[in-house]
N, C-alpha and C. Protein backbone atom coordinates (compact mmCIF):
# COMPACT_ATOMS: atom_id res chain seq x y z
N UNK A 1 36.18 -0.87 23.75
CA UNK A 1 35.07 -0.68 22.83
C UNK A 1 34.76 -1.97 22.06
N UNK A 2 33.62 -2.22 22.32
CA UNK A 2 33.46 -3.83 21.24
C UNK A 2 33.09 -3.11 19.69
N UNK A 3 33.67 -4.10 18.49
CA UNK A 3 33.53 -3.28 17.23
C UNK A 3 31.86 -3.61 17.19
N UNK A 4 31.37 -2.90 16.21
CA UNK A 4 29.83 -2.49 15.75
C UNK A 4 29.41 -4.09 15.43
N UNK A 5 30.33 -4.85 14.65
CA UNK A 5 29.71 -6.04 13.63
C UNK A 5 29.53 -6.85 15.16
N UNK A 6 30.72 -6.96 15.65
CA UNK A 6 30.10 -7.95 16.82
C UNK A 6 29.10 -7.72 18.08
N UNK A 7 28.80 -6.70 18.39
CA UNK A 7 28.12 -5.81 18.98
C UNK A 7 26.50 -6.24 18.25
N UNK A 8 26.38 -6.48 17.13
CA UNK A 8 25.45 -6.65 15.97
C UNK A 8 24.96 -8.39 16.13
N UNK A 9 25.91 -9.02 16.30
CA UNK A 9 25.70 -10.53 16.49
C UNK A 9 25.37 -10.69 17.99
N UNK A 10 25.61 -9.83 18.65
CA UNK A 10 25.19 -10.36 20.14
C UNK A 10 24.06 -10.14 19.98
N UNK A 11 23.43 -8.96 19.34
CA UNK A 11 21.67 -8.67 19.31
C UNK A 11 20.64 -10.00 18.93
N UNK A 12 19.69 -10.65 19.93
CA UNK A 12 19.21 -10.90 19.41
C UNK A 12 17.99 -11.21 17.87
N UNK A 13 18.20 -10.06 17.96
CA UNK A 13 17.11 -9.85 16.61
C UNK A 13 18.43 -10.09 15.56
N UNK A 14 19.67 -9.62 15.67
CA UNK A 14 20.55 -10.26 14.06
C UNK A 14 20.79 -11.69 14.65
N UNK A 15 20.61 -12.47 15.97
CA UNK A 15 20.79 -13.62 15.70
C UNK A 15 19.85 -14.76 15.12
N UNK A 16 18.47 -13.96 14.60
CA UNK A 16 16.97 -14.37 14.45
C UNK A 16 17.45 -14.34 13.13
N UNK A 17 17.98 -13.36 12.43
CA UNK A 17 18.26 -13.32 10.98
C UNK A 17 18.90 -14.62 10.64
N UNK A 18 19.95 -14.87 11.31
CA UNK A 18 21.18 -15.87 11.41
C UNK A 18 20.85 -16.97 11.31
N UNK A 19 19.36 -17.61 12.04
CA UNK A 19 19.03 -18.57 12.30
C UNK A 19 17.88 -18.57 11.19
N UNK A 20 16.96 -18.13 10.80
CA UNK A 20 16.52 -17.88 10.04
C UNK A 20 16.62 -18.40 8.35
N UNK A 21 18.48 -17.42 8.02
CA UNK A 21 19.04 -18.38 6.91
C UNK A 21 19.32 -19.19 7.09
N UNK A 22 19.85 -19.81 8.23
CA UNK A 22 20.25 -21.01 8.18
C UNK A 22 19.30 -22.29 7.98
N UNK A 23 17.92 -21.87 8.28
CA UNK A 23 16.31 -22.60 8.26
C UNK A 23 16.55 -22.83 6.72
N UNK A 24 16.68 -21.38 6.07
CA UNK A 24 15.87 -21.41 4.70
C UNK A 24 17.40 -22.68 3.72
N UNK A 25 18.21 -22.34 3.89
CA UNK A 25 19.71 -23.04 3.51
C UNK A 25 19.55 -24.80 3.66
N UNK A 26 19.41 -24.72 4.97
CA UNK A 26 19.24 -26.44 4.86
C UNK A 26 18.35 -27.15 4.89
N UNK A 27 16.86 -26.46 4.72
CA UNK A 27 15.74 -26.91 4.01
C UNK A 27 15.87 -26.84 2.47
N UNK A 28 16.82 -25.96 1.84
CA UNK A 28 16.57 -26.13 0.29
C UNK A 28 18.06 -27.52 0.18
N UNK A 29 18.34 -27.30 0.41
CA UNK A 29 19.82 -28.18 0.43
C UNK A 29 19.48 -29.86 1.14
N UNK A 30 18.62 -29.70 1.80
CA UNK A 30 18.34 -31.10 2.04
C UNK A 30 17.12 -31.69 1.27
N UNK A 31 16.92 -31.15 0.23
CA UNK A 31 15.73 -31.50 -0.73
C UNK A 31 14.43 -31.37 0.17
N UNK A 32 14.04 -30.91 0.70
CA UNK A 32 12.40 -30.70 1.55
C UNK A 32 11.55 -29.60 0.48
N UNK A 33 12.05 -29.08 -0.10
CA UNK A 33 11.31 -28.17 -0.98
C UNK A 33 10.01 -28.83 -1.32
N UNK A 34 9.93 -29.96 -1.89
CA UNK A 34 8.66 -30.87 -2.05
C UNK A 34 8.06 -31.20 -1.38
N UNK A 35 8.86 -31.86 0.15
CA UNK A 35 7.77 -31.58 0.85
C UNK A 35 6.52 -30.63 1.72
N UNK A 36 8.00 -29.46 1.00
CA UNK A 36 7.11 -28.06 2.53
C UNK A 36 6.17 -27.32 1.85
N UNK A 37 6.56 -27.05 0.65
CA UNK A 37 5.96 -26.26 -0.30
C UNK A 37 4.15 -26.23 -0.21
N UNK A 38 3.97 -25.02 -0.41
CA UNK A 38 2.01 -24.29 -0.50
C UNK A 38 2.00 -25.38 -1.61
N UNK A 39 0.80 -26.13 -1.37
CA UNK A 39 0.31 -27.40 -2.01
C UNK A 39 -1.19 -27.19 -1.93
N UNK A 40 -1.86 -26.44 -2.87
CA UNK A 40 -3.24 -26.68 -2.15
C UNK A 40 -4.01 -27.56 -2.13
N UNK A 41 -3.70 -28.59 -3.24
CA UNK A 41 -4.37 -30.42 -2.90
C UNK A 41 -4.29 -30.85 -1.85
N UNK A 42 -3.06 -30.55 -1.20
CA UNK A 42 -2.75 -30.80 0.03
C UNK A 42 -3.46 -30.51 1.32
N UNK A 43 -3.19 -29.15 1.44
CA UNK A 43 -3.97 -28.23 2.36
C UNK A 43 -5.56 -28.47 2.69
N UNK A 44 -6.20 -28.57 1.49
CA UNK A 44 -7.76 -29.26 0.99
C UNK A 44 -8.15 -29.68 2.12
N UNK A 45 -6.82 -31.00 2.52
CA UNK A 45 -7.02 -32.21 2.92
C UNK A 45 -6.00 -32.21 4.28
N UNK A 46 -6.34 -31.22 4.87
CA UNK A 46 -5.71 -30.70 6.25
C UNK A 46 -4.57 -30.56 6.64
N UNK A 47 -3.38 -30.61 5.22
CA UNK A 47 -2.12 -30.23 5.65
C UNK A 47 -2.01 -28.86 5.80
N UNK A 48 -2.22 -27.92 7.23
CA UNK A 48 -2.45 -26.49 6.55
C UNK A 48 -1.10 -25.54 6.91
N UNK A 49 -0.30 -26.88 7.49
CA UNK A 49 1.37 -25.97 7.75
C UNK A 49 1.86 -25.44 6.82
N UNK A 50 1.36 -25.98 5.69
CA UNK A 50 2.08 -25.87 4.22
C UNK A 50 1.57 -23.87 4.09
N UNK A 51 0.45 -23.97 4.54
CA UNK A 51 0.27 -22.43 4.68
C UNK A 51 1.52 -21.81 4.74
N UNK A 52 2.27 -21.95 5.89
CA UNK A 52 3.14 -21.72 6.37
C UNK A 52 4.77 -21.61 5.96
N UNK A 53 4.74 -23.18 5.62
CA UNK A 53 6.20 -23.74 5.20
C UNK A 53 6.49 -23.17 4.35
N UNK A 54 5.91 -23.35 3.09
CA UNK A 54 6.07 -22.96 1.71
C UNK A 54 6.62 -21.54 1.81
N UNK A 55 6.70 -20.71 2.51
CA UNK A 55 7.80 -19.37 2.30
C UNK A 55 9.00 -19.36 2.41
N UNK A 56 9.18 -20.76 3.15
CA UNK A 56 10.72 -20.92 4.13
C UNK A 56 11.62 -21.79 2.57
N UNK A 57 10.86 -22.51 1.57
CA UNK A 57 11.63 -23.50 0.74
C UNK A 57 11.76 -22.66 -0.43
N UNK A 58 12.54 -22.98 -1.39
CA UNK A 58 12.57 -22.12 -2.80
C UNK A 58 12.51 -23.02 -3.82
N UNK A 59 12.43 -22.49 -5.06
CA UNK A 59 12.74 -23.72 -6.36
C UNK A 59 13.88 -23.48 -7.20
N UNK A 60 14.97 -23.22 -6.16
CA UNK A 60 16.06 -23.65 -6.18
C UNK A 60 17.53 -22.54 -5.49
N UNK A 61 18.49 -22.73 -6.05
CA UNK A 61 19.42 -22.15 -5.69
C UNK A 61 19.61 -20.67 -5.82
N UNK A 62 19.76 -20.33 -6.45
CA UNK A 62 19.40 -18.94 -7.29
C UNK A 62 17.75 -18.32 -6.79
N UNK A 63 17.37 -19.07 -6.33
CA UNK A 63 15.73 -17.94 -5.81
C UNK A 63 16.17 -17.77 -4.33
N UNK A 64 16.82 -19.19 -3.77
CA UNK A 64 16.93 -19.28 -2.78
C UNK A 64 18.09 -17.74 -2.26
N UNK A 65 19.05 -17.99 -2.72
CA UNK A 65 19.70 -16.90 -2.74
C UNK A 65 19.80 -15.47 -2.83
N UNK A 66 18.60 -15.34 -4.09
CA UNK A 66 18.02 -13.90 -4.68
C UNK A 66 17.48 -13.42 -3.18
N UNK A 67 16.19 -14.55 -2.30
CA UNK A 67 15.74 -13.98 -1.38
C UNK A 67 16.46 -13.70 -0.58
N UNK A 68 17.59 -14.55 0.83
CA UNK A 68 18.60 -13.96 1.26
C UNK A 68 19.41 -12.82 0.78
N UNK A 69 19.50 -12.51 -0.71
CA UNK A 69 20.26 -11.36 -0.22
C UNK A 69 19.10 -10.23 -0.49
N UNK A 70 17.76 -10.31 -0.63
CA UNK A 70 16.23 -9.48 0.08
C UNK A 70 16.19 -9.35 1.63
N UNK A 71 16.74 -10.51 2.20
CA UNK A 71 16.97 -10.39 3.93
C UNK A 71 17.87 -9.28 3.94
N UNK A 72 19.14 -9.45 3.85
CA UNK A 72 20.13 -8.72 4.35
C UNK A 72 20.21 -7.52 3.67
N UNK A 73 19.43 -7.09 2.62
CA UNK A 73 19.37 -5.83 2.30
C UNK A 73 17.94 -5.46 3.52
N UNK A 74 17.28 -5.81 3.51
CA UNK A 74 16.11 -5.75 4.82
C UNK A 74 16.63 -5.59 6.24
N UNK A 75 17.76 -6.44 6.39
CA UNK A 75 17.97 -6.00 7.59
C UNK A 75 19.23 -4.44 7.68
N UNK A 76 19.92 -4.26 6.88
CA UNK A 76 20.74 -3.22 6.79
C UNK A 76 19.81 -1.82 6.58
N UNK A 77 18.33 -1.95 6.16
CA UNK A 77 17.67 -1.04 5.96
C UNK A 77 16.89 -0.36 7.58
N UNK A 78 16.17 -1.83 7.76
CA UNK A 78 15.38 -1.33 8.74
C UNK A 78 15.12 -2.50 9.84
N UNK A 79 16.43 -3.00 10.29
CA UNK A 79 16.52 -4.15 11.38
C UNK A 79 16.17 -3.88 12.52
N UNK A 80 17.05 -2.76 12.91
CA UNK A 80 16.97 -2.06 14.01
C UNK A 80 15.66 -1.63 15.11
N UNK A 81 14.97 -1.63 14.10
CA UNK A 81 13.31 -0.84 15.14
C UNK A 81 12.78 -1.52 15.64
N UNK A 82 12.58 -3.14 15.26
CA UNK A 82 11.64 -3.99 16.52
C UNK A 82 12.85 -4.89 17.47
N UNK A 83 12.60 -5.74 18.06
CA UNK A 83 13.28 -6.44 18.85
C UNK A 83 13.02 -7.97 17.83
N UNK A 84 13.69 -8.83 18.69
CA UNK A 84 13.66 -10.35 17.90
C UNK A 84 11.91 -11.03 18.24
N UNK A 85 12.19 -10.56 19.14
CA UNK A 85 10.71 -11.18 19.58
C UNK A 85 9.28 -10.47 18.75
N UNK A 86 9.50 -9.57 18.46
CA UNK A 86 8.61 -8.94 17.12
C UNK A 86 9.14 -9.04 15.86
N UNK A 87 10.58 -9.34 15.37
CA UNK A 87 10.66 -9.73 14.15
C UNK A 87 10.31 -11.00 14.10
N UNK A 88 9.89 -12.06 14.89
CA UNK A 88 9.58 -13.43 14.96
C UNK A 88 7.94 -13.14 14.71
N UNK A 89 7.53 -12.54 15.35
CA UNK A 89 6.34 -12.12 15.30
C UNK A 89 5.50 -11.99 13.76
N UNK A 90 6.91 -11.00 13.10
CA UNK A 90 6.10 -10.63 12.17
C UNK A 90 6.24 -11.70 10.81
N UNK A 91 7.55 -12.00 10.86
CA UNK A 91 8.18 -13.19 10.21
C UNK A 91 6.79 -14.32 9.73
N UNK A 92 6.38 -14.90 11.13
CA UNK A 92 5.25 -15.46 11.17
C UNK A 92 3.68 -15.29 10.63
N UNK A 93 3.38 -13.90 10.94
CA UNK A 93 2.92 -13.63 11.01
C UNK A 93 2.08 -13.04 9.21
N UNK A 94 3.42 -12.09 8.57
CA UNK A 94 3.42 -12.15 7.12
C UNK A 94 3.40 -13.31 6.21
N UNK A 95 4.45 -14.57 6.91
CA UNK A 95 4.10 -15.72 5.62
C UNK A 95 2.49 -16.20 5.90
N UNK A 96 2.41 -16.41 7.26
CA UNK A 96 0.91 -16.93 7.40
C UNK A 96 -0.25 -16.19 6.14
N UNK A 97 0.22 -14.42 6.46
CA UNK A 97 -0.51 -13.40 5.43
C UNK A 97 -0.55 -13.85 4.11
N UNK A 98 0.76 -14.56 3.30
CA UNK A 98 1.33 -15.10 1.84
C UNK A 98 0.15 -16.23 1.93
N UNK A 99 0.42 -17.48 2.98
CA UNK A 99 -0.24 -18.34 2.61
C UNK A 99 -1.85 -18.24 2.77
N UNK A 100 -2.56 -17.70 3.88
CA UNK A 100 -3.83 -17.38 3.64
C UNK A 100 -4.70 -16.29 2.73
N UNK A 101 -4.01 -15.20 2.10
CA UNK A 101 -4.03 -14.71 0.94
C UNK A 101 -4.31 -15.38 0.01
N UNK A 102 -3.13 -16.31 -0.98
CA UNK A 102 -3.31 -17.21 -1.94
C UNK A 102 -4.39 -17.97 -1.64
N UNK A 103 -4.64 -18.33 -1.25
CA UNK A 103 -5.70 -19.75 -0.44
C UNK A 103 -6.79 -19.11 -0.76
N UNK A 104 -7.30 -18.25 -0.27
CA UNK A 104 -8.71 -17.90 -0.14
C UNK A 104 -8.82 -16.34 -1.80
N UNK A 105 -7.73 -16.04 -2.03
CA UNK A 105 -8.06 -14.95 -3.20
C UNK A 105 -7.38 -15.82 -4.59
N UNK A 106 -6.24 -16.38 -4.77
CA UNK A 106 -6.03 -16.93 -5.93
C UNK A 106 -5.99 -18.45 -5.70
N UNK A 107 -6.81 -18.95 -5.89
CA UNK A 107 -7.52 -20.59 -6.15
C UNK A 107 -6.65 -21.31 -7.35
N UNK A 108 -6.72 -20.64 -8.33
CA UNK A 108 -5.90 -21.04 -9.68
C UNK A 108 -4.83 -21.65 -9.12
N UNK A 109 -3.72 -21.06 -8.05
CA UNK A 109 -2.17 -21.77 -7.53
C UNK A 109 -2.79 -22.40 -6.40
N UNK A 110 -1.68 -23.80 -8.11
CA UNK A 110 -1.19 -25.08 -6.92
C UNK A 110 -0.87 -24.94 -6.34
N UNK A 111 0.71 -24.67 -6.61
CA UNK A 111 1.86 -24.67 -5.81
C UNK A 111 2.35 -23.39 -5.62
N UNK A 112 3.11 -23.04 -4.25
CA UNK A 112 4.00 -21.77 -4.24
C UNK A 112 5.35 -21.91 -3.28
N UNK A 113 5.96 -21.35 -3.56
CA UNK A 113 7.65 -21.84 -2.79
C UNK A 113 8.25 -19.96 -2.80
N UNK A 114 9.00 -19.82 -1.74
CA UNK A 114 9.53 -18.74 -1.51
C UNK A 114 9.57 -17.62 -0.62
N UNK A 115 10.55 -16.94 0.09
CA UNK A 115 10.70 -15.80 0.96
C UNK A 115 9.80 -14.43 0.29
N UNK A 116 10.28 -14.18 -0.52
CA UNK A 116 9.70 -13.00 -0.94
C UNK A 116 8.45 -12.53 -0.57
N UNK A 117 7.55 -13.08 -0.48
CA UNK A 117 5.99 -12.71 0.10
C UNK A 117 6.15 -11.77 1.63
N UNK A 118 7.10 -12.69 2.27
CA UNK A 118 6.99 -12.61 3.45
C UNK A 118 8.63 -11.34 3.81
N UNK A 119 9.30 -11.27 2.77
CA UNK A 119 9.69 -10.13 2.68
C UNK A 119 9.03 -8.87 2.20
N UNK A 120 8.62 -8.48 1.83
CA UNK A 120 7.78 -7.37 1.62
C UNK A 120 7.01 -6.80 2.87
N UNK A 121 6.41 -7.90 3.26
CA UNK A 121 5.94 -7.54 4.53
C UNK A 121 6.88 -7.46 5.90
N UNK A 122 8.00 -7.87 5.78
CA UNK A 122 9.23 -7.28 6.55
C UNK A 122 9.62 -5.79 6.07
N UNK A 123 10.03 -5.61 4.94
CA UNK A 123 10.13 -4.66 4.77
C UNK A 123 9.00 -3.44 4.82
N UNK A 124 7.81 -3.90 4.73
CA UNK A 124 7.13 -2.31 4.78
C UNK A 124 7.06 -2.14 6.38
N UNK A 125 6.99 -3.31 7.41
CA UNK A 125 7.14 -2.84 8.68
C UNK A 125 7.96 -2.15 9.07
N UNK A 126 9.48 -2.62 8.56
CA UNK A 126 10.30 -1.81 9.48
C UNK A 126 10.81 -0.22 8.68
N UNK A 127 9.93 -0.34 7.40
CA UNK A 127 9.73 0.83 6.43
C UNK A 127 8.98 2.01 7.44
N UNK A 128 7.72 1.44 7.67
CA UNK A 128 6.80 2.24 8.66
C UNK A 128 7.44 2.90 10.16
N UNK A 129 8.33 1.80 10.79
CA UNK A 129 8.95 2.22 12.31
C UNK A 129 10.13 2.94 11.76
N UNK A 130 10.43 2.93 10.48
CA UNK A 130 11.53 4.19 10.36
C UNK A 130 11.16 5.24 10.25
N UNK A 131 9.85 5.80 9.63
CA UNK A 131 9.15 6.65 9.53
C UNK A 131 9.90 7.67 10.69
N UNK A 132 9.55 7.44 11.73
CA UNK A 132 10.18 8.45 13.06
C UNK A 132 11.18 8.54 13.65
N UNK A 133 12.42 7.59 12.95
CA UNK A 133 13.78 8.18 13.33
C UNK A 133 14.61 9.02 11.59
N UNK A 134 13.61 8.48 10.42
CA UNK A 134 14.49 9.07 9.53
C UNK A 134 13.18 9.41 8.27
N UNK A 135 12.64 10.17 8.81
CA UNK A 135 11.14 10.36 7.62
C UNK A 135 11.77 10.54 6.18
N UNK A 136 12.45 11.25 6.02
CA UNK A 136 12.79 11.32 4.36
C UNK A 136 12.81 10.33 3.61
N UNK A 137 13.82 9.56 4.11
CA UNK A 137 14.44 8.49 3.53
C UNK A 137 13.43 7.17 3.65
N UNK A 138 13.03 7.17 4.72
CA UNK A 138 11.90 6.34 5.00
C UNK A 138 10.68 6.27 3.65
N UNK A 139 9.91 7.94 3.93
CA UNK A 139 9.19 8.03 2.99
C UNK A 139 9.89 7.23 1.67
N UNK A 140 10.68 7.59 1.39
CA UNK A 140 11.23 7.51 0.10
C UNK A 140 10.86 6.12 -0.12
N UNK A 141 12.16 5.26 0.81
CA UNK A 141 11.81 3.47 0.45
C UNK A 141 9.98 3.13 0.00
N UNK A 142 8.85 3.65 1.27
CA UNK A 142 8.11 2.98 0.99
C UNK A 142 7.39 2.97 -0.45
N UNK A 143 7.57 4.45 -0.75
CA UNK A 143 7.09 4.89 -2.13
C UNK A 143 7.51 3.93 -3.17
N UNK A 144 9.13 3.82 -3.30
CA UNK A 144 9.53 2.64 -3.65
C UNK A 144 8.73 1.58 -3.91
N UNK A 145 8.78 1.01 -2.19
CA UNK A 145 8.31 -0.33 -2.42
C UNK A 145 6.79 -0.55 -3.03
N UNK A 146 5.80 0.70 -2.85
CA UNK A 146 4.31 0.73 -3.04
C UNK A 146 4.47 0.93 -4.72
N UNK A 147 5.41 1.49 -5.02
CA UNK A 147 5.65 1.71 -6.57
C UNK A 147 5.50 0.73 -7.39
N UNK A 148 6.57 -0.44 -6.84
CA UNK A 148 6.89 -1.85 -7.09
C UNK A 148 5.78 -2.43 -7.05
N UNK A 149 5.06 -2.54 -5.71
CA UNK A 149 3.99 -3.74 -5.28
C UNK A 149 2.53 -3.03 -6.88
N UNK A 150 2.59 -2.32 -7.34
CA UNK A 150 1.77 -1.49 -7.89
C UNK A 150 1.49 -2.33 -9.14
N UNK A 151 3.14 -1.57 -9.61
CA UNK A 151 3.60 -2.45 -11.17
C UNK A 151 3.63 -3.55 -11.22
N UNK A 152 3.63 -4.31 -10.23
CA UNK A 152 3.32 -6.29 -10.13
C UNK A 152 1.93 -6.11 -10.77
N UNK A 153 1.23 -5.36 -9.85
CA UNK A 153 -0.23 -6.01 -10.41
C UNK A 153 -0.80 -5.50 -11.59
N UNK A 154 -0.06 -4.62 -11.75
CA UNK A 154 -0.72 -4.01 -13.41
C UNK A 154 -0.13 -4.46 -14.43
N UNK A 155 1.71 -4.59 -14.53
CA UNK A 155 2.48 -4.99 -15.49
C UNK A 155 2.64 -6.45 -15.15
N UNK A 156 3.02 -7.27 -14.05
CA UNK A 156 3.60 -8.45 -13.44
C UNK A 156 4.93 -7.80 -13.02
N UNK A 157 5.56 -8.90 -13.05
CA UNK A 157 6.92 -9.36 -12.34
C UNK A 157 8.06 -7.82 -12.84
N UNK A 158 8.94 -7.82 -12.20
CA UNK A 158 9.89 -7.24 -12.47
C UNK A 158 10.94 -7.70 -13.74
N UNK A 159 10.98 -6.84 -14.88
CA UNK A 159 11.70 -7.23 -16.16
C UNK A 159 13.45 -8.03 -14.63
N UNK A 160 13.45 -9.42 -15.15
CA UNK A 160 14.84 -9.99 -15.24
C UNK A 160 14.41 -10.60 -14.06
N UNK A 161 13.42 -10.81 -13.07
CA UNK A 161 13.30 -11.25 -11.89
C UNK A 161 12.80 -12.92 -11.81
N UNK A 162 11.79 -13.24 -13.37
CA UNK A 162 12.10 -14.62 -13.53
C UNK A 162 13.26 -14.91 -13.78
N UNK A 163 13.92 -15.22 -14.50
CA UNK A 163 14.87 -15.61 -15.04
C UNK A 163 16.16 -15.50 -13.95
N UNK A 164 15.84 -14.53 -12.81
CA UNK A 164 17.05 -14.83 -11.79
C UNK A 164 16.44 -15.74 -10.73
N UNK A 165 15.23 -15.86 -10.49
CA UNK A 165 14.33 -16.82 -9.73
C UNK A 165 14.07 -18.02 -10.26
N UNK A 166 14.13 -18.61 -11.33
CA UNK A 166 14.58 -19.65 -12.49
C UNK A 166 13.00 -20.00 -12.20
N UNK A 167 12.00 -19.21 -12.59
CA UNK A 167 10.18 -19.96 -12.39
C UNK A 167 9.45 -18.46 -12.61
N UNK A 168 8.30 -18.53 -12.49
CA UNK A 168 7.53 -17.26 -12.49
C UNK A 168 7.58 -16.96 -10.84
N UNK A 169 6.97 -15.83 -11.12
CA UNK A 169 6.94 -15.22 -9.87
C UNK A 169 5.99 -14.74 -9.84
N UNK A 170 5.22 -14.70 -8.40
CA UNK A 170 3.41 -14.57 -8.20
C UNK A 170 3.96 -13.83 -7.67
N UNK A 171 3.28 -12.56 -8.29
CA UNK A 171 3.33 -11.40 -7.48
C UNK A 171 2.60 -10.99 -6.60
N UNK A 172 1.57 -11.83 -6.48
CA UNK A 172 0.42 -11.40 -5.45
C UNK A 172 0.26 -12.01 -3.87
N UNK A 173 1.76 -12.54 -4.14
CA UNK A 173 1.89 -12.89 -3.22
C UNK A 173 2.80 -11.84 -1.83
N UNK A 174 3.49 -10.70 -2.95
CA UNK A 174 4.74 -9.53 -2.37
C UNK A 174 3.26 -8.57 -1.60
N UNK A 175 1.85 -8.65 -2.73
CA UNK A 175 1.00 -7.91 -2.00
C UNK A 175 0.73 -8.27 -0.89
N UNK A 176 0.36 -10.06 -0.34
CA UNK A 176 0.00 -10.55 0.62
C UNK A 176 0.61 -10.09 1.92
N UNK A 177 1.72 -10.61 1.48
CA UNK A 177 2.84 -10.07 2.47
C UNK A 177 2.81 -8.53 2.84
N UNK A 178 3.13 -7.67 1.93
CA UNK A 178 2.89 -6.50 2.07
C UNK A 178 2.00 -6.01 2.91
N UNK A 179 0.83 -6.30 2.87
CA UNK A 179 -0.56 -6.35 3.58
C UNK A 179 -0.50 -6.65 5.20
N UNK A 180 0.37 -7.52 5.28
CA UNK A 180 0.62 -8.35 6.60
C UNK A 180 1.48 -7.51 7.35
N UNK A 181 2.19 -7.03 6.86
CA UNK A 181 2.98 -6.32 7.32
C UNK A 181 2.84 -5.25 7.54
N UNK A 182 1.91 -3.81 6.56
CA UNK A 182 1.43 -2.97 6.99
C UNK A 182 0.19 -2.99 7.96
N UNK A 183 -0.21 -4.04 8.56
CA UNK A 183 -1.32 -4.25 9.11
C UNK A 183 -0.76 -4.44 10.74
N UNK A 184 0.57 -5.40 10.63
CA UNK A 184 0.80 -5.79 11.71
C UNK A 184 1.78 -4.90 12.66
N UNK A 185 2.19 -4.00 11.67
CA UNK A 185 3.51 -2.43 11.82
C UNK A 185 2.93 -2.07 13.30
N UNK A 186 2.09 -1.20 12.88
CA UNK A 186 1.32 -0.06 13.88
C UNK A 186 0.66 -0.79 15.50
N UNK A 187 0.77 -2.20 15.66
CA UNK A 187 0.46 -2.04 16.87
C UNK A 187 1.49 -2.46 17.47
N UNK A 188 2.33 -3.37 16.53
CA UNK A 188 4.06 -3.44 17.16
C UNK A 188 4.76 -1.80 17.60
N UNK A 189 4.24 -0.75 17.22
CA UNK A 189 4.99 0.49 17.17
C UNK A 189 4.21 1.01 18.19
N UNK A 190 2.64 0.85 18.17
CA UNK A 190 1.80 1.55 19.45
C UNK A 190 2.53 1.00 21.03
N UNK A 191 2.93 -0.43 20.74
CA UNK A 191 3.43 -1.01 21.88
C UNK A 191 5.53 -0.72 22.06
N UNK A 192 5.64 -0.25 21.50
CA UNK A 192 6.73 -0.07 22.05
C UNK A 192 7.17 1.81 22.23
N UNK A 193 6.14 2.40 21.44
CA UNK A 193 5.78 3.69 22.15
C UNK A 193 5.25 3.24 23.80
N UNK A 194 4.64 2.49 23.78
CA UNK A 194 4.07 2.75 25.40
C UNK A 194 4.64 2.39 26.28
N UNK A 195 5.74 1.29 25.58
CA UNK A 195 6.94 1.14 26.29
C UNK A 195 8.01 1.67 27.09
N UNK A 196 8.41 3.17 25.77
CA UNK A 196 9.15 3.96 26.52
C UNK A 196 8.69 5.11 26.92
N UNK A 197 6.88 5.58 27.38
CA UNK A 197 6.57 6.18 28.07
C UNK A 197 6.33 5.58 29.39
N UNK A 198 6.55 4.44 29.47
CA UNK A 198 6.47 3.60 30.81
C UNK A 198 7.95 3.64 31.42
N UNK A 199 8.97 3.45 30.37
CA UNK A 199 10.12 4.20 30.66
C UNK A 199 10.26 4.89 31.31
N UNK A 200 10.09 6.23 30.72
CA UNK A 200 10.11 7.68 30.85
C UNK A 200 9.30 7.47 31.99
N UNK A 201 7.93 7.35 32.33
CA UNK A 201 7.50 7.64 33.66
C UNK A 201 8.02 6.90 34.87
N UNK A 202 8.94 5.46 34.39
CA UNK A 202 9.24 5.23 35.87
C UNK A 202 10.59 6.06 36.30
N UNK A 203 10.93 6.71 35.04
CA UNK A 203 12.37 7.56 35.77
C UNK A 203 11.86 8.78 36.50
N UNK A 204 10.88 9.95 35.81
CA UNK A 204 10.29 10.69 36.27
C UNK A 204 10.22 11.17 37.79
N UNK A 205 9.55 9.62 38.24
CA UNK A 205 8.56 9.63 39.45
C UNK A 205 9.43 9.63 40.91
């Protein structure tokens, strides 16, 4: 019998996680934060990776960290339902959501640095594909999380969440993400439903 944890590391999708922190770790640790970071002077003027980058760097140790352990509570929740090749997908796909969000709806930010955007929108995806192996509990998280994304925009930030992130925290950015992620859920899930009716019919036949 191989034990569960290592069984867990052979999966590609926890080795996406793996690699992943290790991106976000030695980009903050090798000082790049300045350079990667959502810059929109920048961007203006056709740097538009920064779209991009700026989710992967933090402003500092302690944010950097706060977000990793947002991963690994993310992945212990709801890792399981896509493959690596759709958590890459969405990975991508949500910060892109963070950085073209800000860009085109809040003009006011310069600058932005951080995972979190692009967690939210991890999490409501694999919130949504739990839906049909564990509805209760499922329901429950997203309510949660829609609870949260709610009180950002009416109250702000979560009481104690600057001060462990050592900066403010744009919350409109957890919506961006959020957005990206409930948007991008349902055809990752239409396609791997059709998957295992393609399954199912080639055993059938």
């Amino acid at each position: 019998m191989i034990p569960e944890s290592l069984r867990l590391l052979r999966s590609q999708a926890y080795q996406l996680v793996l690699v992943l922190a290790i991106l976000c770790i030695s980009l903050q640790y090798a000082g790049l934060d300045d350079l990667l970071e959502y810059r929109r002077s920048l961007i203006a003027n056709g740097h538009w990776w920064l779209l991009l980058s700026g989710n992967f760097v933090h402003l500092g140790a302690s944010h950097l960290w706060m977000n990793l352990a947002g991963l690994a509570l993310t992945v212990m929740l709801v890792w399981g339902h896509f493959n690596a090749w759709q958590w890459l997908l969405l990975i991508l796909l949500c910060s892109w959501g963070v950085g073209i969000g800000l860009w085109f709806f809040n003009p006011e930010v310069e600058g932005y640095v951080g995972f979190s955007g692009t967690l939210h929108g991890l999490l409501i995806a694999g919130t949504l594909a739990d839906l049909r192996t564990y509805p209760r509990s499922a329901l429950i998280l997203l309510i949660l999380v829609t609870g949260k994304l709610v009180w950002e925009q009416f109250a702000g930030a979560l009481p104690g969440s600057e001060s462990v992130a050592g900066g403010q925290v744009l919350v409109d950015a957890h919506l961006y993400g959020a957005i990206a992620g409930a948007l991008i859920a349902p055809i990752l899930l239409v396609q791997n439903y059709q998957r295992r009716q393609s399954g199912t019919n080639s055993h059938t036949e």
